[in-house]
Protein backbone atom coordinates (compact mmCIF):
# COMPACT_ATOMS: atom_id res chain seq x y z
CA UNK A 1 -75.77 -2.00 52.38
CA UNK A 2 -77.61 -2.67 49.39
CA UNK A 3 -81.04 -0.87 48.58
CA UNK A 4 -84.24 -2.60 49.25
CA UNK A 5 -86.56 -0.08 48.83
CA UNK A 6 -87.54 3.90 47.21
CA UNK A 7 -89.50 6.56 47.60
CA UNK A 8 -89.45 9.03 44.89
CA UNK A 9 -91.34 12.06 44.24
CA UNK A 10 -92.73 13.36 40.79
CA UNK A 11 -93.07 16.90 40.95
CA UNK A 12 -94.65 19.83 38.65
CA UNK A 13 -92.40 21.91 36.80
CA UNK A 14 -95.05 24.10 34.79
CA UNK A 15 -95.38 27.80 36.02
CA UNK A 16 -98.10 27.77 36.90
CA UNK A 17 -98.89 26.42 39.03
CA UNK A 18 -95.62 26.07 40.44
CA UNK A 19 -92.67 28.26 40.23
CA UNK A 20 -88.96 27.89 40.05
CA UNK A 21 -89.03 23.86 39.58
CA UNK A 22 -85.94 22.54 37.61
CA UNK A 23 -83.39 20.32 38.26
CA UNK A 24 -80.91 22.76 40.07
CA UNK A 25 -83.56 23.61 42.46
CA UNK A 26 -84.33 20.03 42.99
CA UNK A 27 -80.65 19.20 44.09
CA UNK A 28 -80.39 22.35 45.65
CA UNK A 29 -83.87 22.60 48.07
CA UNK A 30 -85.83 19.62 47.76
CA UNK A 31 -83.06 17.00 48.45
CA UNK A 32 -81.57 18.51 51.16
CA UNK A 33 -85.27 19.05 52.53
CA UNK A 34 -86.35 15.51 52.06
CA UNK A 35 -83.23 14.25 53.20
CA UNK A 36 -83.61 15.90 56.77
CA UNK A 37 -87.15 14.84 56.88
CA UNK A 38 -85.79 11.11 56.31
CA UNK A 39 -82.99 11.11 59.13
CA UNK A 40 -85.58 12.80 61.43
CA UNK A 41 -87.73 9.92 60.85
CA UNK A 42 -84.75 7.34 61.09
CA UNK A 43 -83.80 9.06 64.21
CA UNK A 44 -87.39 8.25 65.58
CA UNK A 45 -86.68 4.75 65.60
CA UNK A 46 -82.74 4.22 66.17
CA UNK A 47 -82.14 3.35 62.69
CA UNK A 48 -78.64 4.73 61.89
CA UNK A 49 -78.76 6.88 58.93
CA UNK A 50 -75.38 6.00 57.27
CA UNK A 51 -76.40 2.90 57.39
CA UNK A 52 -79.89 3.08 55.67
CA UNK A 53 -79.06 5.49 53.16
CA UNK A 54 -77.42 4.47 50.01
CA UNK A 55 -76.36 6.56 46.94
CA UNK A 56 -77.16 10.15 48.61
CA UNK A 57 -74.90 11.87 46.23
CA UNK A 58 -77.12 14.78 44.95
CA UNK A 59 -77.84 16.67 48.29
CA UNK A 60 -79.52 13.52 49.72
CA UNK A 61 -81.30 12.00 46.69
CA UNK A 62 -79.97 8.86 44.53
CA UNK A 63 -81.47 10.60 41.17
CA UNK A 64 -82.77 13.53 39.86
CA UNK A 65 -84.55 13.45 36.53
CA UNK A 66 -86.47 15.62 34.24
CA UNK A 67 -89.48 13.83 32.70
CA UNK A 68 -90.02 13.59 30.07
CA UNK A 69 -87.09 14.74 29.12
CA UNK A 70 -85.00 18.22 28.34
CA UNK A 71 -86.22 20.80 27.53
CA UNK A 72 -89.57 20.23 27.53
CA UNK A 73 -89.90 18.65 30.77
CA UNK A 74 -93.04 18.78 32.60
CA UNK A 75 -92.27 17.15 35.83
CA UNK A 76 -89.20 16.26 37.92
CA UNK A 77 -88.39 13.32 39.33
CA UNK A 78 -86.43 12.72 42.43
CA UNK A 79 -85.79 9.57 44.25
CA UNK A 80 -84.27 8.29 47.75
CA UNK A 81 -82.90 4.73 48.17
CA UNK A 82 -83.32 2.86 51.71
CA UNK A 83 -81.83 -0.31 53.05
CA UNK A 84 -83.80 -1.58 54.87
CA UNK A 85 -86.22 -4.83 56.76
CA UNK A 86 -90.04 -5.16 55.39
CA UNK A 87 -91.06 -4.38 58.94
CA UNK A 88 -88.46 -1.50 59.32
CA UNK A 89 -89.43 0.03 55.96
CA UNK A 90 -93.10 -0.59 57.06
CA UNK A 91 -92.80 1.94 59.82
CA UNK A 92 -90.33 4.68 57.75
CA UNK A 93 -93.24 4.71 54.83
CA UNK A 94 -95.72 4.63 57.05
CA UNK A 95 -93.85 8.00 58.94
CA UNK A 96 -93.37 9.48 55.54
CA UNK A 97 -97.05 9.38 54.78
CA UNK A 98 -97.85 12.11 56.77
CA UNK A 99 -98.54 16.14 56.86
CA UNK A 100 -95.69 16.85 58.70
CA UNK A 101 -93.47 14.96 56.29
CA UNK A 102 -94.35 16.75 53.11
CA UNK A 103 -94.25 20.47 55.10
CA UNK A 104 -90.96 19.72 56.33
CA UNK A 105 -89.61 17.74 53.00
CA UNK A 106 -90.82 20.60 50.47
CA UNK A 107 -92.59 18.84 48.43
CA UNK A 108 -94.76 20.46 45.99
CA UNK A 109 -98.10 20.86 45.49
CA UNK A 110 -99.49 18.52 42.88
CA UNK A 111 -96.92 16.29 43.43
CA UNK A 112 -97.42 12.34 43.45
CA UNK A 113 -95.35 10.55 46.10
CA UNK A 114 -94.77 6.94 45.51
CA UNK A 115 -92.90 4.00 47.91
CA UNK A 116 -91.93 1.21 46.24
CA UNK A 117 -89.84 -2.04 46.31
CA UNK A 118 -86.06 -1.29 44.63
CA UNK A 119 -86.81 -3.45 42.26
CA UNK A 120 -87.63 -3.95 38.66
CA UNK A 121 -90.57 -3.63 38.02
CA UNK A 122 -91.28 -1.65 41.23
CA UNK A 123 -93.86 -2.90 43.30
CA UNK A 124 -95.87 -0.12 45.67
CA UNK A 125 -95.96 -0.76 49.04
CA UNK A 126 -98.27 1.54 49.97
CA UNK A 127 -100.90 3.68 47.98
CA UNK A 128 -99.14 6.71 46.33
CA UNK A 129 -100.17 10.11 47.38
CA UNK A 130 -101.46 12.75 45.43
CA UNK A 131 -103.48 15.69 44.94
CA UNK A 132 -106.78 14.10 45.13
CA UNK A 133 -106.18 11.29 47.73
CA UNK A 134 -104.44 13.71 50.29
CA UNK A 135 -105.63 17.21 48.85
CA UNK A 136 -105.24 18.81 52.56
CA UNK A 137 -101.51 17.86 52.40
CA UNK A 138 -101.13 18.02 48.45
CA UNK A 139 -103.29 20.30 46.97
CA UNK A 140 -102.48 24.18 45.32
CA UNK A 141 -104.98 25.07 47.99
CA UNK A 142 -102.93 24.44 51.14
CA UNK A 143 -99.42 25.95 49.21
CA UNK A 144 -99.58 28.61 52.15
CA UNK A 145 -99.26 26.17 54.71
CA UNK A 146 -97.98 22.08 53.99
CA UNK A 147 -97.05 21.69 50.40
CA UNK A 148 -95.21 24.14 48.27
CA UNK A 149 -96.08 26.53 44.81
CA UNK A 150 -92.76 27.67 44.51
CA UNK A 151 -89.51 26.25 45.00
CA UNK A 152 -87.80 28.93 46.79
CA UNK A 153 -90.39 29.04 49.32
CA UNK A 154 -88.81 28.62 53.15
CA UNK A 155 -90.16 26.14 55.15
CA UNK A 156 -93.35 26.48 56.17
CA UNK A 157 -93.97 27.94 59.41
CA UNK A 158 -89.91 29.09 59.10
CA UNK A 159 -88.35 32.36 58.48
């Protein structure tokens, strides 16, 4: 299957305001997390994940890139590669957009989450997420309880 579209996360990596963001913690947390969050959603509507996923090779994500570059990166980059239909990709974005989805991925706080067309250039298909237009999901504020200040931090709401 060939990817049609991406959703990629740029994340933080200055302490403070969040902790323990590099590349290694990336692979090793945030992939994985993201990754589960994505088949759970998949799952929701029948859409078999070996099949939708391409290029998981780093714990679940396609890349993983320091921006703007070593060692004086400021943010990390991480991206996931779908194939699939307009309308199918309309309701996993759409599913992705959500609380629940950036508690359960790990994503950090401050981070901006974009979905895009796998193409170049990338074309959003829906608004990107941030800090300021979803501070209750996004914001340093909430890093007790949906997004996350430190990378080692369990899952919210896990022990």
């Amino acid at each position: 299957a060939f990817a049609t579209y991406m959703m990629w996360i740029s994340s933080p990596a200055l302490d403070p305001p969040n902790g323990n963001v590099n590349v290694n913690t990336v692979e090793a947390i945030m992939c994985p997390a993201m990754n589960a969050t994505i088949n759970h959603v998949l799952e929701s509507y029948n859409l078999p994940f070996a099949d939708v996923m391409t290029n998981t090779s780093l714990n679940g994500c396609y890349r993983v890139t320091p921006l703007p570059d070593p060692p004086r990166f400021v943010r990390i980059a991480y991206k996931f590669l779908f194939a699939l239909f307009p309308t199918e990709w309309g309701l996993v974005s759409a599913a992705l957009d959500s609380e629940g989805a950036i508690r359960e991925g790990h994503v950090m706080c401050d981070s901006i989450v974009y979905w895009q067309t796998f193409t170049s250039p990338a074309v959003n298909t829906r608004t990107p997420i941030n800090n300021e237009n979803r501070a209750p999901w996004l914001s340093q504020a909430v890093s007790d309880s949906v997004c996350y200040n430190d990378a080692n931090q369990p899952i919210h709401g896990t022990r």
